[in-house]
C-alpha atoms as a PDB file:
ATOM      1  CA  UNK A   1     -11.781   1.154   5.182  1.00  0.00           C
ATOM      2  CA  UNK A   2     -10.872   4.285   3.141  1.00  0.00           C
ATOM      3  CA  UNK A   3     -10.931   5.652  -0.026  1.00  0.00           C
ATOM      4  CA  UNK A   4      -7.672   6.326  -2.023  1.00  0.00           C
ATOM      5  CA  UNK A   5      -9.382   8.542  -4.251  1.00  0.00           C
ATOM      6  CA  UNK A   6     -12.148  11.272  -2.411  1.00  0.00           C
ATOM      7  CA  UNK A   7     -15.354  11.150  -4.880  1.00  0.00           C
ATOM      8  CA  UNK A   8     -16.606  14.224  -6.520  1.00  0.00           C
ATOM      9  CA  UNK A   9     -19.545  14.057  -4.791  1.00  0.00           C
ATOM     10  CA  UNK A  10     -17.956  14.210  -1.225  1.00  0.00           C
ATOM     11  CA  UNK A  11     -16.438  17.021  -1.969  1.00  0.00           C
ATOM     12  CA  UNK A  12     -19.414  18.514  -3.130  1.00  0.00           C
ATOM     13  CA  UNK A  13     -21.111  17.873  -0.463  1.00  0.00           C
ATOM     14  CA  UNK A  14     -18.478  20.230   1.633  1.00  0.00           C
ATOM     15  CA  UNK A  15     -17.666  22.404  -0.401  1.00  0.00           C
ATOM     16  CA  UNK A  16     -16.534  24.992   2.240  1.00  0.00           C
ATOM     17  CA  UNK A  17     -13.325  22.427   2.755  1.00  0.00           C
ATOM     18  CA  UNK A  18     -10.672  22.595   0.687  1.00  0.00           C
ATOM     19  CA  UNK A  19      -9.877  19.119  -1.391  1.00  0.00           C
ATOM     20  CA  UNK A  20      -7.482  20.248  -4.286  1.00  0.00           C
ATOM     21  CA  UNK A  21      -6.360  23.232  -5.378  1.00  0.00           C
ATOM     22  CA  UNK A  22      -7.785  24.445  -9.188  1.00  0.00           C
ATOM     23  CA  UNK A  23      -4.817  24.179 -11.469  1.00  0.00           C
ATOM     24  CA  UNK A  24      -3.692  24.632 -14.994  1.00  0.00           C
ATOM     25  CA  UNK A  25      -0.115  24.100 -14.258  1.00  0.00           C
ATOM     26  CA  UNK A  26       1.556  20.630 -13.644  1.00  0.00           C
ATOM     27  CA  UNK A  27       1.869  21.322  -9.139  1.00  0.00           C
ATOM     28  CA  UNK A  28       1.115  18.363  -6.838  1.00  0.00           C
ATOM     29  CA  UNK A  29       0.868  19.593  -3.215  1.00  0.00           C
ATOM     30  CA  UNK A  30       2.312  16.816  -0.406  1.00  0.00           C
ATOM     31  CA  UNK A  31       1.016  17.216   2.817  1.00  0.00           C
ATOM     32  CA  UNK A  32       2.411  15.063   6.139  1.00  0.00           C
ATOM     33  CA  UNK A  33       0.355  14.653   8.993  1.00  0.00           C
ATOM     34  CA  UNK A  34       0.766  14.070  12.788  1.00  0.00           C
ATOM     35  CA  UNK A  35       4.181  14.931  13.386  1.00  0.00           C
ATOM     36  CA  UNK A  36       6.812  16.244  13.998  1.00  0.00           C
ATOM     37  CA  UNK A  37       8.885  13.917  15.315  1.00  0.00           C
ATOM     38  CA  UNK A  38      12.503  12.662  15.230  1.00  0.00           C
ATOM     39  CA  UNK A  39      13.691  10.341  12.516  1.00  0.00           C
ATOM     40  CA  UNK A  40      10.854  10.661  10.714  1.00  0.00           C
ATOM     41  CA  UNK A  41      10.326  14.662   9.514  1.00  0.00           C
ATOM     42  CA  UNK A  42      13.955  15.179   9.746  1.00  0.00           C
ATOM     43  CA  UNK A  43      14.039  12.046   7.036  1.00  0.00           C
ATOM     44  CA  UNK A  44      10.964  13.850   5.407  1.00  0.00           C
ATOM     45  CA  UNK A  45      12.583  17.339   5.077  1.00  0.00           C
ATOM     46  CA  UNK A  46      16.103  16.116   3.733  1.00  0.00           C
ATOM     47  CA  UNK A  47      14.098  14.021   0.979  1.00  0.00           C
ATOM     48  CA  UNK A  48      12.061  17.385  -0.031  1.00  0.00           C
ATOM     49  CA  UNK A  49      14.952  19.398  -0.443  1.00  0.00           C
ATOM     50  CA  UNK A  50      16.742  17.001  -2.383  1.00  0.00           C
ATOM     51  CA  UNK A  51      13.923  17.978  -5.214  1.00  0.00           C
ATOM     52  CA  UNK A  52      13.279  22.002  -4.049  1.00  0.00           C
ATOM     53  CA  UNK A  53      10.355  21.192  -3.228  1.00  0.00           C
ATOM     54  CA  UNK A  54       8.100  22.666  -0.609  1.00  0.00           C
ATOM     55  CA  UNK A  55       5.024  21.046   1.243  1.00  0.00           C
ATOM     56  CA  UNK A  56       2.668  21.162   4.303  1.00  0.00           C
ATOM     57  CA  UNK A  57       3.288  19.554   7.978  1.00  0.00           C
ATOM     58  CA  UNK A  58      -0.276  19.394   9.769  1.00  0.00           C
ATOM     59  CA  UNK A  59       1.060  18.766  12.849  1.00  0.00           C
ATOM     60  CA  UNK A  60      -0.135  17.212  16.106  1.00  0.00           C
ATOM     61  CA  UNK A  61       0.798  19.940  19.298  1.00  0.00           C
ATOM     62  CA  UNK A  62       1.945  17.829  21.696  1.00  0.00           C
ATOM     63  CA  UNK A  63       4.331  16.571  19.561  1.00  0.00           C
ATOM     64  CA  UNK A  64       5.342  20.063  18.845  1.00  0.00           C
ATOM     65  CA  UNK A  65       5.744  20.596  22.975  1.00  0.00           C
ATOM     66  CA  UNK A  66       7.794  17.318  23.068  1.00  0.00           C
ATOM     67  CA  UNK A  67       9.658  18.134  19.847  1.00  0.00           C
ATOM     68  CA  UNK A  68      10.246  22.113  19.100  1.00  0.00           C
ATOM     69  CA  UNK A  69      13.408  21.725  17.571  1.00  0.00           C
ATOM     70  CA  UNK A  70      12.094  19.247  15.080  1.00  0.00           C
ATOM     71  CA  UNK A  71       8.879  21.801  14.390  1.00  0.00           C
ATOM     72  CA  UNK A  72      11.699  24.567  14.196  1.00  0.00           C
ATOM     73  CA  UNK A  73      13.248  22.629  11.399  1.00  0.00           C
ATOM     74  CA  UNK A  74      10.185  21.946   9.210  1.00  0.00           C
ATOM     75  CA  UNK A  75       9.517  26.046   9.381  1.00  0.00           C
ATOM     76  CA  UNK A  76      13.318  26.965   8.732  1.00  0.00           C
ATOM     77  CA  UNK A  77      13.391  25.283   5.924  1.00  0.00           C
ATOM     78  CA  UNK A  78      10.344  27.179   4.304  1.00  0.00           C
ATOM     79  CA  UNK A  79       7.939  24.600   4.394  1.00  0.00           C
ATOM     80  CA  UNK A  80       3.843  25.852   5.427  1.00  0.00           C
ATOM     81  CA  UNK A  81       2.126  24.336   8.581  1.00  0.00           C
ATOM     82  CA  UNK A  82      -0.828  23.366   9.703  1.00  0.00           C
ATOM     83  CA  UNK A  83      -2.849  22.501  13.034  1.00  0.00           C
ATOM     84  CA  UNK A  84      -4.237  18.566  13.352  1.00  0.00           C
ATOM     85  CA  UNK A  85      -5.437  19.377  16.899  1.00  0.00           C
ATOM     86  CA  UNK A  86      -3.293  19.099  20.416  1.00  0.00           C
ATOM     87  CA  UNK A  87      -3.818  15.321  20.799  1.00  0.00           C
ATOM     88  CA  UNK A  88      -4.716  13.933  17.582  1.00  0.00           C
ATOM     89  CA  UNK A  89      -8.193  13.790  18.539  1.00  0.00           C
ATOM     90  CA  UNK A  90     -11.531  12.300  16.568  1.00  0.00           C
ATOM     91  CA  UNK A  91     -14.356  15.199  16.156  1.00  0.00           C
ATOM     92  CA  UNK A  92     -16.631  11.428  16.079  1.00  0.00           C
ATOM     93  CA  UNK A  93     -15.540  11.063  19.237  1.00  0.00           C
ATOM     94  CA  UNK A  94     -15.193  13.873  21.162  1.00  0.00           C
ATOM     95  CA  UNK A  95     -17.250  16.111  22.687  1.00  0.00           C
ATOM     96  CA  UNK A  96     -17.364  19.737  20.945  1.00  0.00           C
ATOM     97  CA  UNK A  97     -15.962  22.363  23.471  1.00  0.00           C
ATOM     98  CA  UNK A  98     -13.398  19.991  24.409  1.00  0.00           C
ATOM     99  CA  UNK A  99     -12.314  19.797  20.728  1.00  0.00           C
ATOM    100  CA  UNK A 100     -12.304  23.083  19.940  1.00  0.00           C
ATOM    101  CA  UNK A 101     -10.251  24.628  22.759  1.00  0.00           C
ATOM    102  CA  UNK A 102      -8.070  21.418  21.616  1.00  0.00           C
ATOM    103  CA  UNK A 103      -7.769  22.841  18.227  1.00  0.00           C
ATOM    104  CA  UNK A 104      -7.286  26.527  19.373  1.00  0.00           C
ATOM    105  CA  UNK A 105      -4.341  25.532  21.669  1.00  0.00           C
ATOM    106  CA  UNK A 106      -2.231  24.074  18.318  1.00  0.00           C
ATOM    107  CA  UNK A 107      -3.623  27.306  16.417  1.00  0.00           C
ATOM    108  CA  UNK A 108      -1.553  29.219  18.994  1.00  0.00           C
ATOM    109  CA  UNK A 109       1.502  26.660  18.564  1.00  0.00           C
ATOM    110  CA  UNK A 110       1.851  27.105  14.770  1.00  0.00           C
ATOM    111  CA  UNK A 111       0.316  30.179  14.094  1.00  0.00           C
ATOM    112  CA  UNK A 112      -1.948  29.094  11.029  1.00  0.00           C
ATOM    113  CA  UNK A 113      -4.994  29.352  10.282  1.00  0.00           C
ATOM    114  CA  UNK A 114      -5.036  26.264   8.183  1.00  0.00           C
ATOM    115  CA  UNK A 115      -6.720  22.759   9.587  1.00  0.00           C
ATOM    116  CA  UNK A 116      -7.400  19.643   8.904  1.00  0.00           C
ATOM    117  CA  UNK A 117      -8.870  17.255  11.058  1.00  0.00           C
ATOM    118  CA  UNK A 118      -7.405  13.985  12.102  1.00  0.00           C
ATOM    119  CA  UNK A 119      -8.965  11.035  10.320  1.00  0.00           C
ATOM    120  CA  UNK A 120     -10.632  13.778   8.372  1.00  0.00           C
ATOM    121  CA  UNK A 121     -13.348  13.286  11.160  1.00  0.00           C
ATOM    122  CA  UNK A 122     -15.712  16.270  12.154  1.00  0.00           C
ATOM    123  CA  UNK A 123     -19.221  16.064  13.166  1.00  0.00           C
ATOM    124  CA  UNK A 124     -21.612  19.258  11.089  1.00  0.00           C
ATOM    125  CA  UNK A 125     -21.542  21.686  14.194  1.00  0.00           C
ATOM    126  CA  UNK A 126     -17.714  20.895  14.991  1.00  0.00           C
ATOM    127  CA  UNK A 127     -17.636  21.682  10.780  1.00  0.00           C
ATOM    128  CA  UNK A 128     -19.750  24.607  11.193  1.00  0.00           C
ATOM    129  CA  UNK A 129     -17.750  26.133  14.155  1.00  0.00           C
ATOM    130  CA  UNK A 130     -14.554  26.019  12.964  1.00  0.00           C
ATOM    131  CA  UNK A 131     -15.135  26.865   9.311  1.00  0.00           C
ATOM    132  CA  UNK A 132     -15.333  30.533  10.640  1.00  0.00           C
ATOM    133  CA  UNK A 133     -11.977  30.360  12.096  1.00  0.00           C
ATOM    134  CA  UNK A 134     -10.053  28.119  10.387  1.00  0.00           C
ATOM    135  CA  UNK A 135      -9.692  26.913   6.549  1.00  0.00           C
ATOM    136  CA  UNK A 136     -10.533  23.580   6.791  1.00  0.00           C
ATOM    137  CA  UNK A 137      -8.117  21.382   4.229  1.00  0.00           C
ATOM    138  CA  UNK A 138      -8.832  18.136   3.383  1.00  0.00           C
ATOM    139  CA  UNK A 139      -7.307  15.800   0.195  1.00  0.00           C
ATOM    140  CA  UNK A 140      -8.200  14.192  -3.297  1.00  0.00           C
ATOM    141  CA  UNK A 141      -5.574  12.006  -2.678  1.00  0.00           C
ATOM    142  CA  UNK A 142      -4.714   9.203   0.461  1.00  0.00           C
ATOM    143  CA  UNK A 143      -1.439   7.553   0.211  1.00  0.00           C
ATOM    144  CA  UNK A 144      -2.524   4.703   2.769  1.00  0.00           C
ATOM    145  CA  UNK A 145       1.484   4.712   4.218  1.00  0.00           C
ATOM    146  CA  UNK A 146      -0.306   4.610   7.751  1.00  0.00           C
ATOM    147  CA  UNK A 147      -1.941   0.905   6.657  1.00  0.00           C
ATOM    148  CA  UNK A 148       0.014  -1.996   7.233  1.00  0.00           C
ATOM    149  CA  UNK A 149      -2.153  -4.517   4.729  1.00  0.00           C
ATOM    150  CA  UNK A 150      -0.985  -2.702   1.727  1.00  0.00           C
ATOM    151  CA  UNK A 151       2.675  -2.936   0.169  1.00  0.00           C
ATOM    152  CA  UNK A 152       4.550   0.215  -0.264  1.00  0.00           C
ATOM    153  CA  UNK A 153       4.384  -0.767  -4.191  1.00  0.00           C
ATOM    154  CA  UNK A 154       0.425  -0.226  -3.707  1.00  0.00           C
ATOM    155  CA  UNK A 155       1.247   2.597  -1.893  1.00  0.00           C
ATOM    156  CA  UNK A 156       3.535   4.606  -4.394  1.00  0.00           C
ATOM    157  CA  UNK A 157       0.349   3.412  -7.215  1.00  0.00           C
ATOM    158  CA  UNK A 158      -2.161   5.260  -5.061  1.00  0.00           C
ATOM    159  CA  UNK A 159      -0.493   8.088  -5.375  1.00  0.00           C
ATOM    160  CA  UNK A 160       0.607   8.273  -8.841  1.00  0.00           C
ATOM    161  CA  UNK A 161      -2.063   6.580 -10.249  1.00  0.00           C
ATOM    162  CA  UNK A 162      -4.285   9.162  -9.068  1.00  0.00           C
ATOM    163  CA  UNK A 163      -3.245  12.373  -8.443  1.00  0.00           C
ATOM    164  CA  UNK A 164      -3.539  14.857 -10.935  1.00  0.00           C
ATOM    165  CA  UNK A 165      -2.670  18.879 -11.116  1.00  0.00           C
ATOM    166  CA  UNK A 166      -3.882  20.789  -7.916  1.00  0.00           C
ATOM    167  CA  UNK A 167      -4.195  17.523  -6.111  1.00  0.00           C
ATOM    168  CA  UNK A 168      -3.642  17.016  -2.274  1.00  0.00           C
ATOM    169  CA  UNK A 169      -1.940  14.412  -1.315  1.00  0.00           C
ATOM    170  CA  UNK A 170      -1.708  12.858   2.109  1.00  0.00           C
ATOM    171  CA  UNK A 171       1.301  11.345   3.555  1.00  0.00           C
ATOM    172  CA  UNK A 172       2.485  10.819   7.077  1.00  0.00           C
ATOM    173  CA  UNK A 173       5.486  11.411   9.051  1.00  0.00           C
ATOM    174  CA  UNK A 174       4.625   9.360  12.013  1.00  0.00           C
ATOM    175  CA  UNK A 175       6.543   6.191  13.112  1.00  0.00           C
ATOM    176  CA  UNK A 176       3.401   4.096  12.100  1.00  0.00           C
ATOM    177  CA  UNK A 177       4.132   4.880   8.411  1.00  0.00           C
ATOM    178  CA  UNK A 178       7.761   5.253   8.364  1.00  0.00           C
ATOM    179  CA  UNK A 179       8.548   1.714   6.721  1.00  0.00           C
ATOM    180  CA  UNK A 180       6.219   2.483   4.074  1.00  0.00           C
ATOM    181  CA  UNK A 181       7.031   6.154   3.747  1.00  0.00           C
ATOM    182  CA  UNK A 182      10.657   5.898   3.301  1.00  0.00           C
ATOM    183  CA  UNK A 183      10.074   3.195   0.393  1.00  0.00           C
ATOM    184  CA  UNK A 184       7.853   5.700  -1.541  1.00  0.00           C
ATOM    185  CA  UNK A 185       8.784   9.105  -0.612  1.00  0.00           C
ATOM    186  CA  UNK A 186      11.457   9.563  -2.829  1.00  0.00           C
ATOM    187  CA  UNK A 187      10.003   7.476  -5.824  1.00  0.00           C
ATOM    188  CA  UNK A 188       6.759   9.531  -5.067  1.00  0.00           C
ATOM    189  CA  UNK A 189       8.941  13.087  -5.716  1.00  0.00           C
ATOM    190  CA  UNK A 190      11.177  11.704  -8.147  1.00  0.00           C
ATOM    191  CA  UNK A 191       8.169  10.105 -10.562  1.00  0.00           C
ATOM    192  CA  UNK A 192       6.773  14.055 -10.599  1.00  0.00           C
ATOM    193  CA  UNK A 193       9.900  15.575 -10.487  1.00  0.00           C
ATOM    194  CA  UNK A 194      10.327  13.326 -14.656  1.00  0.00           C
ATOM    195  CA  UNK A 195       7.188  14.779 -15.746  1.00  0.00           C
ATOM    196  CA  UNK A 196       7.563  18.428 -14.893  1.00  0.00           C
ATOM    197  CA  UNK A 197       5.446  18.371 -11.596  1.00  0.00           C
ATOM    198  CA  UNK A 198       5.921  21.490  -9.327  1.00  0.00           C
ATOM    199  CA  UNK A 199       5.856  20.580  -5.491  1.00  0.00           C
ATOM    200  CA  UNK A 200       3.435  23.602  -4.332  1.00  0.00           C
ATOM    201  CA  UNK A 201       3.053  24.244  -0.391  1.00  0.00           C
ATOM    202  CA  UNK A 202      -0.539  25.025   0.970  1.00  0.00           C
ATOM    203  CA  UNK A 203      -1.109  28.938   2.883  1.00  0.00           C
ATOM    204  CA  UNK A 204      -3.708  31.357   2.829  1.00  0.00           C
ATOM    205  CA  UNK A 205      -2.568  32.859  -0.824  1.00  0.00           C
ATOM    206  CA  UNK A 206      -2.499  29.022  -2.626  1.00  0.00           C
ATOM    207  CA  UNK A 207      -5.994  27.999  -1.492  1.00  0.00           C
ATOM    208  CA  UNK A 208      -8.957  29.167  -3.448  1.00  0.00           C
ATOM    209  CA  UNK A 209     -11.060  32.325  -2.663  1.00  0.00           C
ATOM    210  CA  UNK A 210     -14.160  31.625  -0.983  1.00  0.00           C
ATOM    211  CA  UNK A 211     -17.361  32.552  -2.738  1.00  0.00           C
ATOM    212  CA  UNK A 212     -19.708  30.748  -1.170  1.00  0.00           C
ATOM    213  CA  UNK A 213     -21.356  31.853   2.845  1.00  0.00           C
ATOM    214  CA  UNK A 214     -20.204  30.148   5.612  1.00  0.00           C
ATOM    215  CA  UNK A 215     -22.828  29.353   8.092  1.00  0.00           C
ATOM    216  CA  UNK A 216     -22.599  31.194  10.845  1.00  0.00           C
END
C-alpha cells in the first residue's frame, strides 16, 4: 500500500521535509532512487540527455562501492545526487545509531547534503536528528515502477496525471523496476518535454529556504 499522490496534510505535518519545490514556471523534477547500477542508470542517463534534461540519483552506497564508474557517470554528466543510506535501510526498522552512522558513511560517498530516506521511512528522533544535518527530500509524486501489480500504462498515468509544476517525482533505477521503467521513462520525458515542462535537478540552491526552527 502507497499513495501515488502525498496528501496536503502529510506534508504539513513535516513540514521541515521537502515535498515539491514552489513554482511558477512549468519544471518537473525526476528523481531515481537506489542505484547506481549497470544497465539500468546507464539506460536512465542516455534517456535524460536525449531531452537536456537534468535530475537527481539518491543513491544507495554500497552500490556506489560495487559500482563507482557507474556513480562517476551519473555526476559527469551534470546530474545532482543524493544519499538513500549505505544499505538501503528502514529507519522503522532499525535501530537509531546504527542508522545514522549508516547515513553518514553515504554522506561521505556523494558529498551531499541532500537525503531521503528509503521507503520514505524515519521514526520522529531519526527525523529530528538528521534534519540538522541533512535536507531531508521527500516527493508529491510516486511513480509505483518498483510494483509489479500495476501496468506500466498505470504507471506513466500516475505520473502525468498528477504531477504538477515544482513536483517531485519518484522513479527508480533498480533492476526491480527496470521493465516498468524503460516502458515509461521516455513517454514520461517526452509527454513534458510537448507541453513546455523544464526537467529541474534538486541541490542546495533549488530547494526552498527554511523559515521555520528545526528542533534541536
Amino acid at each position: 500500500m502507497y499513495l501515488v499522490k502525498t496528501p496536503q496534510i502529510i506534508q504539513n505535518l513535516f513540514p521541515n521535509f521537502t515535498w515539491k519545490i514552489p513554482a511558477q514556471e512549468p519544471v518537473v523534477y525526476l528523481t531515481f532512487d537506489d542505484g547506481p547500477i549497470p544497465r539500468v542508470t546507464p539506460w536512465v542517463l542516455e534517456q535524460l540527455s536525449q531531452f537536456d534534461a537534468k535530475a537527481t540519483f539518491f543513491c544507495v552506497g554500497d552500490n556506489i562501492r560495487k559500482h563507482p564508474e557507474v556513480f562517476q557517470q551519473v555526476v559527469d554528466a551534470g546530474h545532482s545526487v543524493g544519499n538513500h543510506t549505505s544499505n538501503h535501510l528502514n529507519g522503522w526498522t532499525t535501530e537509531n545509531i546504527p542508522y545514522f552512522h549508516n547515513v553518514r558513511h553515504c554522506a561521505n560517498q556523494v558529498n551531499s547534503v541532500l537525503f531521503r530516506p528509503p521507503y520514505g521511512r524515519l521514526k520522529p528522533k531519526q527525523a529530528q536528528f538528521l534534519q540538522r544535518h541533512y535536507r531531508i527530500v521527500m516527493w508529491d509524486v510516486l511513480s509505483g515502477d518498483f510494483d509489479p501489480k500495476i501496468t506500466a500504462e498505470q504507471c506513466y498515468s500516475n505520473v502525468v496525471n498528477n504531477a504538477e509544476p515544482g513536483s517531485i517525482v519518484v522513479f527508480h533505477d533498480s533492476l526491480k523496476a527496470e521493465e516498468t521503467l524503460k516502458q515509461v521513462l521516455p513517454r514520461v520525458l517526452q509527454y513534458f518535454a510537448d507541453k513546455g515542462y523544464r526537467f529541474g535537478q534538486l541541490n542546495e540552491q533549488a530547494l526552498p529556504k527554511l523559515t521555520y526552527k528545526v528542533s534541536a
